[in-house]
Protein backbone atom coordinates (compact mmCIF):
# COMPACT_ATOMS: atom_id res chain seq x y z
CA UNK A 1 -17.73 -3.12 7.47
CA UNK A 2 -21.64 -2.25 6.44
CA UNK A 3 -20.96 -0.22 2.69
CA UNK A 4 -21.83 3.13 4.69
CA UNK A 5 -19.24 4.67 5.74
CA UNK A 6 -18.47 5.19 9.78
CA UNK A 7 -18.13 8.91 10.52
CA UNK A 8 -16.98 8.62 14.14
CA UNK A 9 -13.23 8.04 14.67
CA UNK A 10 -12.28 4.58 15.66
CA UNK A 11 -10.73 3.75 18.97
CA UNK A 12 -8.15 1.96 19.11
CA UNK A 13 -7.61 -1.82 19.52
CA UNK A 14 -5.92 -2.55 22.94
CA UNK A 15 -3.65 -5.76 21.21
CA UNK A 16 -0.48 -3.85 20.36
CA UNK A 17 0.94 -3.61 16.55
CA UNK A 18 4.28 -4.98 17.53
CA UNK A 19 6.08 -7.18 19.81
CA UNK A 20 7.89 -5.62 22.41
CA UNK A 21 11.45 -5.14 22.49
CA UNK A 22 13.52 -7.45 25.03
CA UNK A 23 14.58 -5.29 28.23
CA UNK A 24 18.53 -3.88 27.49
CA UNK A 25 20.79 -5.49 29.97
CA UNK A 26 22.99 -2.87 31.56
CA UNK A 27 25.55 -1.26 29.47
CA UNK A 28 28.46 -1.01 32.15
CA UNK A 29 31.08 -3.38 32.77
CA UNK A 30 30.37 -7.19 31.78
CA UNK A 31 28.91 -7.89 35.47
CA UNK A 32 25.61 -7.72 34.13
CA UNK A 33 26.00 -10.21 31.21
CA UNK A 34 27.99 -12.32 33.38
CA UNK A 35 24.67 -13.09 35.61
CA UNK A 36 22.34 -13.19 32.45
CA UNK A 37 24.71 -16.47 31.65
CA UNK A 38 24.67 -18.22 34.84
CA UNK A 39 21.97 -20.68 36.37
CA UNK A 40 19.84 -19.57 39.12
CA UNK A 41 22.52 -20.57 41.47
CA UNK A 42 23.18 -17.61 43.57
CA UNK A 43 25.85 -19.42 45.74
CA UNK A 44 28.50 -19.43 42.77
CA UNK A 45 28.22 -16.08 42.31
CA UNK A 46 31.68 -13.86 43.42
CA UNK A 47 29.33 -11.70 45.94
CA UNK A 48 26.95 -11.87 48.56
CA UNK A 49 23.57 -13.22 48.10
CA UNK A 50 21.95 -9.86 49.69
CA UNK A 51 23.58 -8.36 46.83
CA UNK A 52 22.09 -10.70 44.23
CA UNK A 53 20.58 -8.55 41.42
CA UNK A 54 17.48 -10.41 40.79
CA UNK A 55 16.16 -7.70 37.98
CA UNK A 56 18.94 -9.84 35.76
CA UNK A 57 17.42 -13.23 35.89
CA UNK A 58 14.32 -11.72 34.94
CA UNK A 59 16.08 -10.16 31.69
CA UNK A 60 17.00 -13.82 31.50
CA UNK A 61 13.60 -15.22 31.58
CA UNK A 62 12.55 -12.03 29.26
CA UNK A 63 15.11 -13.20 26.19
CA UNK A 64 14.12 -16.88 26.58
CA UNK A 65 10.70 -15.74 25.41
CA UNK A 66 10.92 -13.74 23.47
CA UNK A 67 12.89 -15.70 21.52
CA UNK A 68 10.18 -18.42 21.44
CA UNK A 69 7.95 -15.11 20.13
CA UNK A 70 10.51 -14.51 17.27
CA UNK A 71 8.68 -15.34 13.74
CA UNK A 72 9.99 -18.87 12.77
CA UNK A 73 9.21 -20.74 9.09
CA UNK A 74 7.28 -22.87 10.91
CA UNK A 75 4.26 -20.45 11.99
CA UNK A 76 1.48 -21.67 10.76
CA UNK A 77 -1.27 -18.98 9.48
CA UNK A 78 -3.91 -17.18 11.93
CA UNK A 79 -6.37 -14.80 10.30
CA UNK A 80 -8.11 -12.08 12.10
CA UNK A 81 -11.49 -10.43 11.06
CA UNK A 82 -12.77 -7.35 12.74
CA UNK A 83 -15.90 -6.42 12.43
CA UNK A 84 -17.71 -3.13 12.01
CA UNK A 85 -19.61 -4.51 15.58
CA UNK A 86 -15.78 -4.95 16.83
CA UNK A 87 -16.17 -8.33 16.74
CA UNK A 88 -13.12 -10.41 16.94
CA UNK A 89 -13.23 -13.44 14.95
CA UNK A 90 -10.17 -15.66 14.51
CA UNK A 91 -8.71 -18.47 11.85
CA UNK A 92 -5.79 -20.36 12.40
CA UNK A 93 -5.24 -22.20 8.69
CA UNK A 94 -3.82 -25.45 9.50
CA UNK A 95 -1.13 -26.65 6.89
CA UNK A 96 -0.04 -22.70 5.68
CA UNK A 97 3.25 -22.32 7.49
CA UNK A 98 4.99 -18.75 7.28
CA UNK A 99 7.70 -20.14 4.97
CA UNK A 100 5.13 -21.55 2.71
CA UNK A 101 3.25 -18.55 2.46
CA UNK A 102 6.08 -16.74 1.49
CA UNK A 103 7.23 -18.41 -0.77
CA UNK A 104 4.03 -18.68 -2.95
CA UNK A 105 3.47 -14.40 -2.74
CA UNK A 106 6.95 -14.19 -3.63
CA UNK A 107 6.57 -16.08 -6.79
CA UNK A 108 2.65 -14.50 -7.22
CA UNK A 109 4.17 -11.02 -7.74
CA UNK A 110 7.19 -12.10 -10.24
CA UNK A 111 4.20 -13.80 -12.39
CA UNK A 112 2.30 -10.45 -12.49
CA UNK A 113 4.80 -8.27 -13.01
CA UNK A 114 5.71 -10.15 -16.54
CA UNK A 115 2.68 -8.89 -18.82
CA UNK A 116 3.43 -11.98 -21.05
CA UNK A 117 2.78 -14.84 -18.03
CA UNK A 118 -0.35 -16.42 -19.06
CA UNK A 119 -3.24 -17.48 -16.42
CA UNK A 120 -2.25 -21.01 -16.35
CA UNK A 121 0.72 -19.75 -14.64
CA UNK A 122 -0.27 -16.99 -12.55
CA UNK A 123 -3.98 -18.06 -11.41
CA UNK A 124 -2.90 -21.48 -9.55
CA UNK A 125 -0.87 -19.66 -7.18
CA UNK A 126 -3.69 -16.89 -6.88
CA UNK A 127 -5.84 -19.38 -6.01
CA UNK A 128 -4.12 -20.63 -3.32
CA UNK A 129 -3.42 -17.46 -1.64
CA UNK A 130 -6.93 -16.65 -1.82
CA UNK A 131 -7.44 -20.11 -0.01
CA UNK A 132 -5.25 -19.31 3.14
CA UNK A 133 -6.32 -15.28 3.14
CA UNK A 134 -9.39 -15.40 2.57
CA UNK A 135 -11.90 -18.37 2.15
CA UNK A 136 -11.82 -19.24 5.80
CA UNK A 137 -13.93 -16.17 6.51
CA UNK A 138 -15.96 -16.54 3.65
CA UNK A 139 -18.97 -17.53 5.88
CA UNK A 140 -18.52 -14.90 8.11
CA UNK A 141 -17.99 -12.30 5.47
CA UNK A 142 -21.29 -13.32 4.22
CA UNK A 143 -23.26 -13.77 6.93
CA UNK A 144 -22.89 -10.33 7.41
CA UNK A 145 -23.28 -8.83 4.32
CA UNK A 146 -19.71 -7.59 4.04
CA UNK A 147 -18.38 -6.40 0.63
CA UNK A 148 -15.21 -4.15 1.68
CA UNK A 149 -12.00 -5.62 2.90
CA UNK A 150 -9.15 -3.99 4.74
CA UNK A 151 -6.04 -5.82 5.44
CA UNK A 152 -3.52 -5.27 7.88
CA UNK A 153 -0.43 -7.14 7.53
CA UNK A 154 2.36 -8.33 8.24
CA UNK A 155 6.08 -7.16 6.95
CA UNK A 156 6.23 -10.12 4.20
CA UNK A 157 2.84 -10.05 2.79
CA UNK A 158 2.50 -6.36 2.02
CA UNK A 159 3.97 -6.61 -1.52
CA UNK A 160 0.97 -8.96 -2.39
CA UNK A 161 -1.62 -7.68 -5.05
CA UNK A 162 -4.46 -8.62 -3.01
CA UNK A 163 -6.89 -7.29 -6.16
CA UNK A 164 -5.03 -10.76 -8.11
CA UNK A 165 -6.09 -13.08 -5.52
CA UNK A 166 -8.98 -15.70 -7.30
CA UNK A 167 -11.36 -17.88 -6.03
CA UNK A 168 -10.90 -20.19 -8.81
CA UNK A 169 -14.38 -18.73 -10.92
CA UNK A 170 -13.29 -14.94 -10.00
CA UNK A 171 -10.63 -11.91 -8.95
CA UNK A 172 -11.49 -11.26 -5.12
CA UNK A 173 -12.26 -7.86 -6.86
CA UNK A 174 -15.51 -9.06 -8.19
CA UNK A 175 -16.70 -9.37 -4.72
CA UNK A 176 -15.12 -7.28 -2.44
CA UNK A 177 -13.12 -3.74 -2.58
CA UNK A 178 -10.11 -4.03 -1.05
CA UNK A 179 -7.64 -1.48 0.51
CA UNK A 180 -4.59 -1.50 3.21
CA UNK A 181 -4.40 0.06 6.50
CA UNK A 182 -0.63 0.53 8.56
CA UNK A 183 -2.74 0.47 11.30
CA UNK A 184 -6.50 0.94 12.68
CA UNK A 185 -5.98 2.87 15.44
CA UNK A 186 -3.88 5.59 13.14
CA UNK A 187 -6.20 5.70 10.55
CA UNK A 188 -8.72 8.37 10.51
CA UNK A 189 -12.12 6.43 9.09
CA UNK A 190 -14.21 9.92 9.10
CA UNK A 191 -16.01 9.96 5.73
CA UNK A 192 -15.34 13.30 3.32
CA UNK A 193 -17.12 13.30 -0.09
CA UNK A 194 -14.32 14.17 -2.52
CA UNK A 195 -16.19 15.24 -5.33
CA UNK A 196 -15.98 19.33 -4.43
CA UNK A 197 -12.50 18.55 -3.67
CA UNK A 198 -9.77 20.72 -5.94
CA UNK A 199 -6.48 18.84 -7.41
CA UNK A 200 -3.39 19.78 -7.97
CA UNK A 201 -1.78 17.27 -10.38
CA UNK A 202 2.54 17.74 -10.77
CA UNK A 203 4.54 15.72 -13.00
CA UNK A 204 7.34 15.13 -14.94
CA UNK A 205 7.54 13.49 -18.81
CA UNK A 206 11.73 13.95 -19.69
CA UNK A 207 14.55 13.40 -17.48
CA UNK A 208 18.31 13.68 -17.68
CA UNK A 209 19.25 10.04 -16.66
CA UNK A 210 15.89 8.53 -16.92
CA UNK A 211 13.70 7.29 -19.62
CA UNK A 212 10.80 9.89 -20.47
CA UNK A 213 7.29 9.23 -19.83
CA UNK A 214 5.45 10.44 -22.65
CA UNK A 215 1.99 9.67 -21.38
CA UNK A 216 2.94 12.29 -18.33
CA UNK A 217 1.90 15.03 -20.20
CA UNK A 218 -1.85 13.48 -21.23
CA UNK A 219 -2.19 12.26 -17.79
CA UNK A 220 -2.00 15.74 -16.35
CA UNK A 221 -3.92 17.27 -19.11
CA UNK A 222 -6.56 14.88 -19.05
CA UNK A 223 -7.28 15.20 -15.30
CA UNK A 224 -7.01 18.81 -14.87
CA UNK A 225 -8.37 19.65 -18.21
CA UNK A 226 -11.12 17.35 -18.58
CA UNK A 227 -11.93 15.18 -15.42
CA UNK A 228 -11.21 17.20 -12.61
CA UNK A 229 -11.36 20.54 -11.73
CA UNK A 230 -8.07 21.95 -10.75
CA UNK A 231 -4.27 23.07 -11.57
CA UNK A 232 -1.38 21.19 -12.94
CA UNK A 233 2.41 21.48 -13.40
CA UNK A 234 4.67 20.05 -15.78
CA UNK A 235 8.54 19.44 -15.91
CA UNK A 236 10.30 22.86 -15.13
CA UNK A 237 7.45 23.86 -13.14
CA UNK A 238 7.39 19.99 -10.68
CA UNK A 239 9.67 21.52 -7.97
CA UNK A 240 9.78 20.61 -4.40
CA UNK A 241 9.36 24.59 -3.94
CA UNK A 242 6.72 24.85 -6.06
CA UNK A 243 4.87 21.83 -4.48
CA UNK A 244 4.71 23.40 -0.91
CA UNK A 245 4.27 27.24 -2.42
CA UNK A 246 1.25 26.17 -4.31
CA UNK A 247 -0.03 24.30 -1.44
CA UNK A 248 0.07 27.14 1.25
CA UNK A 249 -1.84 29.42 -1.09
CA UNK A 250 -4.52 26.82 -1.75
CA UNK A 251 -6.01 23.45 -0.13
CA UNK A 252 -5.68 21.37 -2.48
CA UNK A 253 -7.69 18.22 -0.97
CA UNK A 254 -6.29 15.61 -3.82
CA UNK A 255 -3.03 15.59 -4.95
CA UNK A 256 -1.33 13.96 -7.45
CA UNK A 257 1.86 12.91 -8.64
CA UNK A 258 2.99 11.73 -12.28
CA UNK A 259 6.64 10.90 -12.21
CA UNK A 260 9.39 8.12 -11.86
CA UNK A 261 9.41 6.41 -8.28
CA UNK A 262 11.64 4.11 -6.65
CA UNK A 263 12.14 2.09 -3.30
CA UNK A 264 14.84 0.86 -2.06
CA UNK A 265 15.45 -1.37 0.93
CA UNK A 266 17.47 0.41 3.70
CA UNK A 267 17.45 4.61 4.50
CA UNK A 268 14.70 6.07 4.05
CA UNK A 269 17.00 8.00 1.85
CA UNK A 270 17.44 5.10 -0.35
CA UNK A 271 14.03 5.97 -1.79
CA UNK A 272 12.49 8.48 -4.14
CA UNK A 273 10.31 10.59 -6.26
CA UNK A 274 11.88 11.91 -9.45
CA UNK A 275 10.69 16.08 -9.32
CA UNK A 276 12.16 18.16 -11.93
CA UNK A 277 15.35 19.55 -10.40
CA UNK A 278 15.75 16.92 -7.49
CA UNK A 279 14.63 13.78 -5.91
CA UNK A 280 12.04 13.74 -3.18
CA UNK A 281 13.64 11.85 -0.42
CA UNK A 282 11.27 8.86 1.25
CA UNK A 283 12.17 10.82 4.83
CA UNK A 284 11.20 14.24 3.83
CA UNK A 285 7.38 13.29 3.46
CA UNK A 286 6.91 14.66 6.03
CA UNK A 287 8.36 18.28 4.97
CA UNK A 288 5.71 18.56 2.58
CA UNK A 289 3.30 19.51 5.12
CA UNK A 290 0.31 17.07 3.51
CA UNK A 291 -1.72 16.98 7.30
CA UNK A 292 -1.95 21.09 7.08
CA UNK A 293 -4.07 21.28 5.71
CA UNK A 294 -4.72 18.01 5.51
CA UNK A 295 -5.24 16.01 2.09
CA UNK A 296 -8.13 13.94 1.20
CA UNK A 297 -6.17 11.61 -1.05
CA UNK A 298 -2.61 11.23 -2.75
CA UNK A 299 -2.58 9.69 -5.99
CA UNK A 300 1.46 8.68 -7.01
CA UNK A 301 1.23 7.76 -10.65
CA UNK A 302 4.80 6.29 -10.58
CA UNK A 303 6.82 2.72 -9.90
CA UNK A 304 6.54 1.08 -6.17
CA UNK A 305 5.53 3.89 -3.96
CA UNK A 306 3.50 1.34 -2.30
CA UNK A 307 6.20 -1.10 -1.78
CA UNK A 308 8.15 -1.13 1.85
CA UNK A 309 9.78 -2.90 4.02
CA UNK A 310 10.48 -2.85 7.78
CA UNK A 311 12.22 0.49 8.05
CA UNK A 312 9.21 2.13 5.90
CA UNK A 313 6.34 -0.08 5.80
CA UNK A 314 3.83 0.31 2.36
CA UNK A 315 7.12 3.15 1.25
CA UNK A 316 5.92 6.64 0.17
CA UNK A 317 2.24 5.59 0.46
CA UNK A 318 2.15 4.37 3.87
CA UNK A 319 4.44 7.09 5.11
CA UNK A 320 2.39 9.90 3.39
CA UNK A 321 -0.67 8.03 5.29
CA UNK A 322 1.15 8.57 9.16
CA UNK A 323 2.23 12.10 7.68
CA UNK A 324 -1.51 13.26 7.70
CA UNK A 325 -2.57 12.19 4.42
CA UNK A 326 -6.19 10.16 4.72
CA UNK A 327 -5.88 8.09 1.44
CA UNK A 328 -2.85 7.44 -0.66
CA UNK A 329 -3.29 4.99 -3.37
CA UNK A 330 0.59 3.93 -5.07
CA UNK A 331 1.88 1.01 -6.74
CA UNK A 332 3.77 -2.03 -5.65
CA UNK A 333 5.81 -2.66 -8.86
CA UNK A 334 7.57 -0.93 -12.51
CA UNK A 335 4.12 0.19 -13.92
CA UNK A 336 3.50 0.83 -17.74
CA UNK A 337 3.44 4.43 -18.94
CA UNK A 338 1.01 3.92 -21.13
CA UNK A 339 -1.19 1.63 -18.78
CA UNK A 340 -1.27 4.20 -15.79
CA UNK A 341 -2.68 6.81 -18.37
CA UNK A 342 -5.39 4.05 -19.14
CA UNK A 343 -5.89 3.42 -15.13
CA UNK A 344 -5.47 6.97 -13.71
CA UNK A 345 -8.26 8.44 -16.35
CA UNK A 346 -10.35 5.90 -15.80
CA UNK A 347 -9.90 6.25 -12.21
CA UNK A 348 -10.96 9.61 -11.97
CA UNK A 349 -13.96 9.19 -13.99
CA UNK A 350 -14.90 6.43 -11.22
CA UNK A 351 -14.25 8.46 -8.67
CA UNK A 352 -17.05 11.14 -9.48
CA UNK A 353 -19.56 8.30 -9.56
CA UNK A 354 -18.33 5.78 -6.39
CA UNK A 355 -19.69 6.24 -3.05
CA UNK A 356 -16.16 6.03 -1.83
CA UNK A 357 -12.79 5.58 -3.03
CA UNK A 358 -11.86 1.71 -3.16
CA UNK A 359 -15.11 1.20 -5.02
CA UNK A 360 -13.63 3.68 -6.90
CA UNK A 361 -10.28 1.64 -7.20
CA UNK A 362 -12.37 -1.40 -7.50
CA UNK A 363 -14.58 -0.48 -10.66
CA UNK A 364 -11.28 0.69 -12.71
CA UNK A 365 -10.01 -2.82 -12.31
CA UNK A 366 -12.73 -3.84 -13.04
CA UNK A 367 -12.93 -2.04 -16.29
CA UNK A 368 -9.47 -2.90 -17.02
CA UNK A 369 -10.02 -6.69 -16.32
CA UNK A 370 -13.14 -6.63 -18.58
CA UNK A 371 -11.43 -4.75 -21.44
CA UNK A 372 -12.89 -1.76 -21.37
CA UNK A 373 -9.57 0.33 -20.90
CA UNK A 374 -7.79 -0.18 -24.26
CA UNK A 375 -5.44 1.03 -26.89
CA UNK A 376 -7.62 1.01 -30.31
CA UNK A 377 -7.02 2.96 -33.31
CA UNK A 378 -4.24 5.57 -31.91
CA UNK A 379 -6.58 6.82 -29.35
CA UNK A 380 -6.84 5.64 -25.64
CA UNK A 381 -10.54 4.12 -24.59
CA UNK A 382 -10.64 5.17 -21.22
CA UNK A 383 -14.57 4.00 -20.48
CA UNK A 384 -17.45 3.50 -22.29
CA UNK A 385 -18.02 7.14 -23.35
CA UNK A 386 -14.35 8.63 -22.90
CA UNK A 387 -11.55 8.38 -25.28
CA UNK A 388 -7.86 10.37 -25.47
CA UNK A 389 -6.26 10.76 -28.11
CA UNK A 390 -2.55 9.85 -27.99
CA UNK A 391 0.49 11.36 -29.36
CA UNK A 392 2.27 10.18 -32.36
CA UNK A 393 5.32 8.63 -29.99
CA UNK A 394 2.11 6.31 -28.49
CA UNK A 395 -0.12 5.41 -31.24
CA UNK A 396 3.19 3.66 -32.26
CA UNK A 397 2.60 1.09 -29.47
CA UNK A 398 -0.79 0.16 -31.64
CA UNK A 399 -3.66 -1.41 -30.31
CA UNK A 400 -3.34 -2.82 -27.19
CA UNK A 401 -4.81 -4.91 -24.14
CA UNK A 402 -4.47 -3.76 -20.57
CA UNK A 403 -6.86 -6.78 -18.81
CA UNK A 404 -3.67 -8.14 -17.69
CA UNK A 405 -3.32 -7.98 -13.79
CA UNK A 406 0.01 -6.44 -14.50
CA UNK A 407 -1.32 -3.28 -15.78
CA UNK A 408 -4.20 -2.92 -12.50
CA UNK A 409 -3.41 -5.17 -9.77
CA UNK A 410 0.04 -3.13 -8.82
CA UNK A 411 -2.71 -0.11 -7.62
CA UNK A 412 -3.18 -0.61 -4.29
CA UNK A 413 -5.06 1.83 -2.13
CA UNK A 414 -3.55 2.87 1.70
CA UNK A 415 -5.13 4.35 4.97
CA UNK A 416 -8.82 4.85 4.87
CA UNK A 417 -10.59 3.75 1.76
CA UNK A 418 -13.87 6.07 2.41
């Protein structure tokens, strides 16, 4: 879409998100199955042909193709692109086969999330993903003037750092922002400037069974003290019951959470946010009450709370998104302490200045790709005119380079990204 942002809700596309489920054959007796398995030869039925349930063969025809609808390694690739003019234009990519796909963002992310993989490893692969995702539209993306992506995807492609993907002279983030939606027709697109917007930052830096994050504490202090107008809590005072208290006596429009995070595959109660005195459950979200009123954006500053799967797709950031939250931004892998103090202040800074929040995202990569987020000299260059200094635990890690997609590529912005 056109860099100004759309302030009128959009409606919904009429394809639906998911494939239907198969009709349930009846649940009583075995009579039912019994037809499902026989030809369409009434006559050796065991009862009259007026009494021929026909409803079953239709079940029958139902499972037969919806089996041929099932996913199969085979698939090849079909891109999508919708249009701010609701335009529908489509791509099949002869050649990339779902298994194939797969298989190459599978071993994409384990090269990024090793800081010490070179580019010679890392960038062939990105290449080629940016090949089948996105250079078939390049014409059409430029034809148009486009410079904002949105993805929508599918189950196996939503761990992929789509900021990585290069067109073999370039990151895709040197051309286009880039954000994820769950879906457009549950995404509220309405613009809100941010900047007037209060925070309320929350964190924890020690933990009984946990390493501690020492760079919590600057994090919090940096924001709310420096950065950001607004409150912040630390350790003792990170409680689920603080959380909502806090939030009923004051909209807060940006949150933001500094902790340890983890997904799991399976229950939603698998999943977590470390708080002080408990974990905050993937399936109790919702129980924070973030779409009354609602927030403007949730920042989590901790490990893969934008990873999912199929119970919970894009995990605590995706689900905060469908529980009224317009903008979540998470990560999709273990993130460096020291890094997400270098990304998050740098972050903030960009957000005063961008006209919306994945250009935001966008120019802290950017910063971080070109170096200018760095560990010199015991203090943390967060900018061209910003610097933190660090604590005597982190000027121990000594100087130190963060243009490594590891350390900004894992950010990945969900919902809307005005």
């Amino acid at each position: 879409p056109p860099l100004t942002p759309p302030r009128r809700q959009n409606p919904p596309l009429t394809p639906p998100r998911r494939q239907n489920p198969p009709l349930t054959p009846p649940r009583r007796g075995t009579g039912g199955r019994k037809i499902i398995q026989f030809d369409l030869r009434p006559s050796t039925f065991p009862i009259p042909n007026s009494q021929f349930p026909i409803p079953h063969l239709q079940v029958r025809r139902k499972e037969t193709e919806d089996k041929k609808l099932q996913p199969q390694p085979t698939d090849e690739l079909e891109l999508v692109l919708v249009t701010a003019q609701r335009e529908l234009i489509r791509h099949r990519v002869p050649g990339a086969t779902r298994e194939q796909v797969l298989k190459t963002v599978q071993l994409f992310n384990r090269d990024l999330t090793n800081n010490t993989i070179p580019k010679s490893f890392y960038q062939p692969k990105a290449q080629q993903l940016y090949q089948w995702l996105v250079a078939p539209l390049e014409a059409d993306l430029q034809a148009q003037g486009i410079n904002h992506l949105t993805f929508i995807l599918e189950t196996g492609l939503r761990s992929l750092p789509l900021a990585a993907l290069h067109d073999g002279t370039g990151f895709i983030i040197e051309k286009y922002s880039i954000s994820l939606m769950p879906s457009l027709s549950l995404t509220d697109t309405r613009y809100v400037s941010v900047n007037n917007t209060k925070m309320l930052a929350m964190g924890a830096a020690v933990f009984t069974h946990k390493k501690p994050l020492p760079a919590v504490p600057i994090e919090l202090a940096t924001l709310t003290g420096e950065l950001w107008e607004g409150t912040s809590f630390l350790n003792q005072e990170f409680t689920f019951h603080r959380l909502q208290s806090v939030r009923k006596t004051q909209p807060f429009g940006i949150i933001h959470l500094a902790t340890h995070g983890e997904f799991l595959p399976g229950k939603l109660s698998n999943s977590y946010l470390q708080l002080w005195d408990t974990k905050l459950q993937l399936d109790q979200v919702r129980q924070l009450g973030l779409h009354n009123p609602p927030v403007e954006l949730l920042v989590l500053s901790a490990c893969r709370t934008a990873l999912g799967d199929a119970e919970a797709e894009l995990g605590f950031a995706g689900l905060a998104v469908l529980a009224g939250v317009k903008s979540a931004l998470g990560s999709l892998w273990y993130i460096s302490d020291i890094g997400t103090l270098g990304f998050m202040s740098n972050f903030y800074q960009q957000l005063q200045e961008a006209s919306f929040k994945a250009e935001a995202l966008r120019q802290t990569q950017l910063a971080m790709l070109r170096g200018e987020v760095r560990l010199e000299n015991g203090q943390l260059i967060s900018g061209n005119h910003h610097t933190i200094p660090l604590s005597p635990e982190l000027q121990k890690l000594g100087n130190h380079d963060l243009s490594h997609p590891y350390y900004w590529s894992a950010f990945t912005l969900i919902g809307s990204p005005w």
